[in-house]
N, C-alpha and C. Protein backbone atom coordinates (compact mmCIF):
# COMPACT_ATOMS: atom_id res chain seq x y z
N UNK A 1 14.04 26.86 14.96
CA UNK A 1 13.60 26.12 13.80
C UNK A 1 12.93 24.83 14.25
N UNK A 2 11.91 24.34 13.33
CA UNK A 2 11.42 23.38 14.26
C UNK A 2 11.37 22.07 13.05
N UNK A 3 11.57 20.79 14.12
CA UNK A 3 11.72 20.05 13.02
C UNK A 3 10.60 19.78 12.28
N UNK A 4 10.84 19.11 11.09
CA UNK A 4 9.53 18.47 10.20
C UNK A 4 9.33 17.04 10.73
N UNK A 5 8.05 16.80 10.69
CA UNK A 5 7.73 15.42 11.24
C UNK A 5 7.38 14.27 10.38
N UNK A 6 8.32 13.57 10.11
CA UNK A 6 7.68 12.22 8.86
C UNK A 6 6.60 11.22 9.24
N UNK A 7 6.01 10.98 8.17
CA UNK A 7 5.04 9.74 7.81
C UNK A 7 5.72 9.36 6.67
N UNK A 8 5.62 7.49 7.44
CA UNK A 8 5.93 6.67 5.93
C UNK A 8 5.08 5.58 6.12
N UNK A 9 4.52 5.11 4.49
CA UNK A 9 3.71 3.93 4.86
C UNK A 9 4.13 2.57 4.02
N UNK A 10 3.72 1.53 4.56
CA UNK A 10 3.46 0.28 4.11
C UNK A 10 2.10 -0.11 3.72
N UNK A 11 2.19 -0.10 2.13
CA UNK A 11 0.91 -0.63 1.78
C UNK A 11 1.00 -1.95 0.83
N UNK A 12 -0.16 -2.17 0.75
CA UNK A 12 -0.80 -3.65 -0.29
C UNK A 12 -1.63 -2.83 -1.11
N UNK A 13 -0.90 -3.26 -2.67
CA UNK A 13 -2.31 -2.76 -3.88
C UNK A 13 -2.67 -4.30 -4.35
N UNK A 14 -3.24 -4.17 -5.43
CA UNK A 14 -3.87 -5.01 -6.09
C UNK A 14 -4.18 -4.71 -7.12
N UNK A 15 -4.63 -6.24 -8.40
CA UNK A 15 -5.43 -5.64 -9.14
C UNK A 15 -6.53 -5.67 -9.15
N UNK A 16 -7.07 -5.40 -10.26
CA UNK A 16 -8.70 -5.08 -10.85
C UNK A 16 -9.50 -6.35 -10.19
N UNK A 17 -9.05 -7.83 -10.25
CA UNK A 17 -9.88 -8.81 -10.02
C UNK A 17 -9.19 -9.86 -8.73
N UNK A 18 -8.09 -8.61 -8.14
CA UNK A 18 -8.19 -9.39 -6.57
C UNK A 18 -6.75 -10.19 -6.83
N UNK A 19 -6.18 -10.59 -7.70
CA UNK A 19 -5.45 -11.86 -8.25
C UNK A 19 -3.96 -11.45 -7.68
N UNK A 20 -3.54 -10.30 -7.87
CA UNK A 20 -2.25 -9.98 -7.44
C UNK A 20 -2.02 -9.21 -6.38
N UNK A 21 -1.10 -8.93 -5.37
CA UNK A 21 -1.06 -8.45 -4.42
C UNK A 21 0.75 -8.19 -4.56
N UNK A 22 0.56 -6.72 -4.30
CA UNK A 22 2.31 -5.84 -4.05
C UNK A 22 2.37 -5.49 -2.64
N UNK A 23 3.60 -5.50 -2.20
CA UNK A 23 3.43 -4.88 -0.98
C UNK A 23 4.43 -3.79 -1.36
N UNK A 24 4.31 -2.61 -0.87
CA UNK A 24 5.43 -1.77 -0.85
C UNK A 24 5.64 -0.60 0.39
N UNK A 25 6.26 0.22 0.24
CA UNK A 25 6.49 1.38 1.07
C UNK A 25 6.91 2.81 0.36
N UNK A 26 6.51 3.91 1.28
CA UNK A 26 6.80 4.94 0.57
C UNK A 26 6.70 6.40 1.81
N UNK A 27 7.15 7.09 1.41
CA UNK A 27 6.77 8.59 2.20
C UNK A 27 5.75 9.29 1.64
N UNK A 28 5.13 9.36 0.91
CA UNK A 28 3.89 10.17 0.36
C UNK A 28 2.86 9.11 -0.46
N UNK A 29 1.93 8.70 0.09
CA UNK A 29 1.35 7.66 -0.52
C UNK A 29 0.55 7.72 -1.71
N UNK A 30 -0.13 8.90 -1.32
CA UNK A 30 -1.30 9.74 -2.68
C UNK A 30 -0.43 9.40 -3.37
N UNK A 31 0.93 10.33 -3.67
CA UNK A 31 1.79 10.16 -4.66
C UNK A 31 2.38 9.14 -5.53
N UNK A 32 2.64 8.26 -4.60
CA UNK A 32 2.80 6.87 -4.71
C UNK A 32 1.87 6.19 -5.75
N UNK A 33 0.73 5.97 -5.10
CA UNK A 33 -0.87 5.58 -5.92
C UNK A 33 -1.06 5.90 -7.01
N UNK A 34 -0.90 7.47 -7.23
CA UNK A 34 -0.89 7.54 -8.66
C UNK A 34 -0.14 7.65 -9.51
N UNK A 35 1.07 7.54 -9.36
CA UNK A 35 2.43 6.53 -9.87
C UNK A 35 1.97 5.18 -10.32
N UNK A 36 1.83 4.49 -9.79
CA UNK A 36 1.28 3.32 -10.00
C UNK A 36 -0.23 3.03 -10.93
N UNK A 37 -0.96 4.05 -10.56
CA UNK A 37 -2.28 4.21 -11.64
C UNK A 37 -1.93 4.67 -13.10
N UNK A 38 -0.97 5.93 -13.23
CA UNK A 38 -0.31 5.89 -14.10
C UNK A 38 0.47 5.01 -14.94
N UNK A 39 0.95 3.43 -14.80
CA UNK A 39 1.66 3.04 -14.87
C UNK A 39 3.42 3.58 -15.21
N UNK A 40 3.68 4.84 -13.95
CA UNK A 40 4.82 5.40 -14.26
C UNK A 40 5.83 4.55 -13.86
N UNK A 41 5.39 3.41 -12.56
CA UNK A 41 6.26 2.41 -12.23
C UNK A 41 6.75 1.17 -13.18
N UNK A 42 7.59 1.12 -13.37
CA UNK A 42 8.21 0.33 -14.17
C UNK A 42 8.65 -0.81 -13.24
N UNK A 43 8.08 -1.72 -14.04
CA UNK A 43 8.26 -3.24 -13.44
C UNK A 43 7.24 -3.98 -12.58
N UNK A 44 7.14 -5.15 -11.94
CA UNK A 44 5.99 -5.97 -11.57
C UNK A 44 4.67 -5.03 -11.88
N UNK A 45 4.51 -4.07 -10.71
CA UNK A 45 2.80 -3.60 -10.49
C UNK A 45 2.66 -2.62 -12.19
N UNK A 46 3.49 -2.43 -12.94
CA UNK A 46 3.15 -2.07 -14.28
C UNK A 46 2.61 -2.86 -15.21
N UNK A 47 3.71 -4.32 -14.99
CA UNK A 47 2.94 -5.54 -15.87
C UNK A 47 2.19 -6.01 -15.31
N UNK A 48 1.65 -6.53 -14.20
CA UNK A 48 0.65 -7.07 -13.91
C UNK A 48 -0.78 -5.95 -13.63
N UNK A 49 -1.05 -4.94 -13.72
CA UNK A 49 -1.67 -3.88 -13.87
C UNK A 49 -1.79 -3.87 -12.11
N UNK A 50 -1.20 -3.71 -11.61
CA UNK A 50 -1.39 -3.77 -10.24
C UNK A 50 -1.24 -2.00 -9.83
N UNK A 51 -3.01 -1.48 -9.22
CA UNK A 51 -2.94 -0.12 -9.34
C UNK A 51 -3.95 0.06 -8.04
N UNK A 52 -4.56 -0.47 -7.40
CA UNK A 52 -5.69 -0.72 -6.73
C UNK A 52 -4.91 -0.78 -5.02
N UNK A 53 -4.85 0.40 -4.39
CA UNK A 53 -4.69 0.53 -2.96
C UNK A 53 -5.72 -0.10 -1.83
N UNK A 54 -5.37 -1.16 -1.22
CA UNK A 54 -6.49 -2.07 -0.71
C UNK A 54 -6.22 -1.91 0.99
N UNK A 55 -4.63 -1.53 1.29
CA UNK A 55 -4.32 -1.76 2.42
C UNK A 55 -3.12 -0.59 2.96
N UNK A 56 -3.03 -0.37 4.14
CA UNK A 56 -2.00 0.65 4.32
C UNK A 56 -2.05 0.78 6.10
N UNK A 57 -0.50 1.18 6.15
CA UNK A 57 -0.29 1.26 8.14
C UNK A 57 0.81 2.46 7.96
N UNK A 58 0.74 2.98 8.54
CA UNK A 58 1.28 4.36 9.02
C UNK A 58 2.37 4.38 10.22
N UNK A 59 3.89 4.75 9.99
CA UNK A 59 4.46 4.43 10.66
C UNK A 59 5.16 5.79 10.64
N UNK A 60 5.73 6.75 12.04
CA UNK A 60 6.75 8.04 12.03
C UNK A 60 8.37 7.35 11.38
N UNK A 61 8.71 6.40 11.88
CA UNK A 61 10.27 5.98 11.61
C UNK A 61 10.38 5.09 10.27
N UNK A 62 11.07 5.63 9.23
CA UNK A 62 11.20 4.83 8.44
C UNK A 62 11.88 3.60 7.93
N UNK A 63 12.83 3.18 9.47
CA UNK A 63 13.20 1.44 9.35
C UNK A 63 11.78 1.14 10.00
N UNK A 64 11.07 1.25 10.46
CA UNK A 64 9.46 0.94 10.89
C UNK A 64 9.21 0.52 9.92
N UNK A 65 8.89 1.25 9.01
CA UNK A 65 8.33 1.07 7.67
C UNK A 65 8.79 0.08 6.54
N UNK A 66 10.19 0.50 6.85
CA UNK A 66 10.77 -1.06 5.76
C UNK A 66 10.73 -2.24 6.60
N UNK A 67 11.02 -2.35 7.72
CA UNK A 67 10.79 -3.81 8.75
C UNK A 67 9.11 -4.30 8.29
N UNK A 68 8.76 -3.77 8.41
CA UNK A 68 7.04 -3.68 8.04
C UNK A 68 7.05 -4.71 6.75
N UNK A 69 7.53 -3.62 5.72
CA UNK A 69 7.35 -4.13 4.45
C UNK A 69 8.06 -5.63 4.07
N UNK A 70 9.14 -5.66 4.73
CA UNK A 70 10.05 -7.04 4.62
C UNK A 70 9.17 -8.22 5.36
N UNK A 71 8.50 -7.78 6.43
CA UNK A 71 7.44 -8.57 7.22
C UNK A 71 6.48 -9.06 6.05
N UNK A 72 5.76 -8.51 5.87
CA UNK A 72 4.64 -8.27 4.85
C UNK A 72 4.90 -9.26 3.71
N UNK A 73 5.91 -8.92 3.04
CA UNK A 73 6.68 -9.64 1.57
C UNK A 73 7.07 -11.35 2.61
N UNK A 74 7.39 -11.37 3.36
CA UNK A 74 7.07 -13.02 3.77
C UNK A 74 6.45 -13.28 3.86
N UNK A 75 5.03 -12.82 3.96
CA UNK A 75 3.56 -13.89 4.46
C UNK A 75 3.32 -14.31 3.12
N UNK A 76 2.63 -15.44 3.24
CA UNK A 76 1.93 -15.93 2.62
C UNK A 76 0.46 -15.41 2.10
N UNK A 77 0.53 -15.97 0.73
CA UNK A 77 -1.18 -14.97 0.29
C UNK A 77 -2.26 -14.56 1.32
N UNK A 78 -2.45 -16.50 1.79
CA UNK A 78 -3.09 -16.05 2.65
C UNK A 78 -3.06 -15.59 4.01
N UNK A 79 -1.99 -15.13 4.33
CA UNK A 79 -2.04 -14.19 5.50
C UNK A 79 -1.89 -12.49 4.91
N UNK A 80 -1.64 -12.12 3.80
CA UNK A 80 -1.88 -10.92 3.52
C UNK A 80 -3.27 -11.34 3.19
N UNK A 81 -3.81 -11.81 2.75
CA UNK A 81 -5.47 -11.84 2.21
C UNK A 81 -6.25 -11.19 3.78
N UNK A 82 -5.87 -12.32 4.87
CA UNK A 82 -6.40 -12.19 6.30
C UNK A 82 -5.89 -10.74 6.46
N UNK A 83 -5.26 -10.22 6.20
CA UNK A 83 -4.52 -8.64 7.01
C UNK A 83 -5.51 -7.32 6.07
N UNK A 84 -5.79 -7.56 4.81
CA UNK A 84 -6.36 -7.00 4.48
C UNK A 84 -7.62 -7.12 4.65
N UNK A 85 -8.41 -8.42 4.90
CA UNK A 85 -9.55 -8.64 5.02
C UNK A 85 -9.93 -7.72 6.60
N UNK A 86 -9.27 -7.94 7.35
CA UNK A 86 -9.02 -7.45 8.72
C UNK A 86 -9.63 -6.07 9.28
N UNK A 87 -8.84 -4.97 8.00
CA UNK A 87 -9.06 -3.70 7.65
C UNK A 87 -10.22 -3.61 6.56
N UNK A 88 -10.20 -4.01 5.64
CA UNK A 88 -10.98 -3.57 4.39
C UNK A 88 -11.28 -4.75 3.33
N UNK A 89 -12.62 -5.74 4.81
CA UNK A 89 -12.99 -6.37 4.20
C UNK A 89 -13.75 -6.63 2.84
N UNK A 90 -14.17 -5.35 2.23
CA UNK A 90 -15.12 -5.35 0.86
C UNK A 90 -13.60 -5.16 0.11
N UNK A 91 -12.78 -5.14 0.26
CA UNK A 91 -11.49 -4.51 -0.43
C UNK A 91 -11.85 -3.46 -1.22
N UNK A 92 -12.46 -2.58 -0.39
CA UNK A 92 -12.49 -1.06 -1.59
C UNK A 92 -11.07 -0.79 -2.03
N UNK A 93 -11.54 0.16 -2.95
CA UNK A 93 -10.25 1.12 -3.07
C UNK A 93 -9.96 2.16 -2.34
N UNK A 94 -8.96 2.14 -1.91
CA UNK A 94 -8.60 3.12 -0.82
C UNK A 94 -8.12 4.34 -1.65
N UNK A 95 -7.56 4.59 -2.52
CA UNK A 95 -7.22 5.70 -3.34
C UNK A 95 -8.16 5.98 -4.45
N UNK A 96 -8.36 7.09 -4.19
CA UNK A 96 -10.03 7.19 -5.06
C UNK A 96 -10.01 8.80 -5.49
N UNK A 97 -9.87 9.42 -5.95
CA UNK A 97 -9.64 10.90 -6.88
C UNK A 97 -8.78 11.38 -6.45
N UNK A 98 -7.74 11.27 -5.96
CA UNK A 98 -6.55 12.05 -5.50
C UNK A 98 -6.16 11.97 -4.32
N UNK A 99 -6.98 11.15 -3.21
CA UNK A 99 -6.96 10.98 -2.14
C UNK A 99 -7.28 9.54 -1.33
N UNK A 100 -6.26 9.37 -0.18
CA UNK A 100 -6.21 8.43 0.56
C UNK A 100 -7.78 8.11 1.80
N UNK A 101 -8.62 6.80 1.40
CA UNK A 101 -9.27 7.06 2.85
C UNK A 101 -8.72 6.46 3.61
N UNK A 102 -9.28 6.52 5.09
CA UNK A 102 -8.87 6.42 6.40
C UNK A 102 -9.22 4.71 6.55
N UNK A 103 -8.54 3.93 7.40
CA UNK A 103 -8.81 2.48 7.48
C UNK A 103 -9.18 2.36 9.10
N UNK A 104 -9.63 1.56 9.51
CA UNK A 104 -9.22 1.13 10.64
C UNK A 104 -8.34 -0.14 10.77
N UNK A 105 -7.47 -0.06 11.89
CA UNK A 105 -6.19 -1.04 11.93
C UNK A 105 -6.20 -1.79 13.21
């Protein structure tokens, strides 16, 4: 039997006009995204319309992934602003019809 191999990620959404920034984590991100586009998430990124995937890092271990995210949730705006600018300076949207694009990191 062979094992299954995980991905989990740490990402930054946003909203519509740049103003708010979430950081979170998850094992399936598509999924994730449109949870959040949906507003199926209940709480902050629901009220603040925060739906807009701007940023994301890819990690196999998932204390990786929450160390990440706890990292992340301390910086300051502007050092998440710089981390995203870094990767995806036009701040596209990274989740765009059902699917995740690729960043460079």
């Amino acid at each position: 039997m062979a094992l299954k191999s995980h991905v989990y990620f740490t990402y930054i959404l946003t909203n519509k006009n740049n103003t708010v920034l979430y950081t979170g984590m998850t094992n399936d991100l598509a999924v994730r995204c449109r949870q959040h586009q949906e507003k199926r998430v209940v709480g902050f990124t629901k009220r603040y319309n925060v739906d807009r995937l701007v940023y994301y890092e890819v990690f196999r271990y998932v204390q990786e992934s929450i160390r990440r995210e706890k990292q992340i949730k301390g910086y300051s705006r502007a050092k998440k602003v710089a981390l995203i600018n870094n990767c995806n300076p036009t701040w596209e949207a990274l989740y765009v019809n059902g699917r995740v694009k690729r960043i460079e990191s």
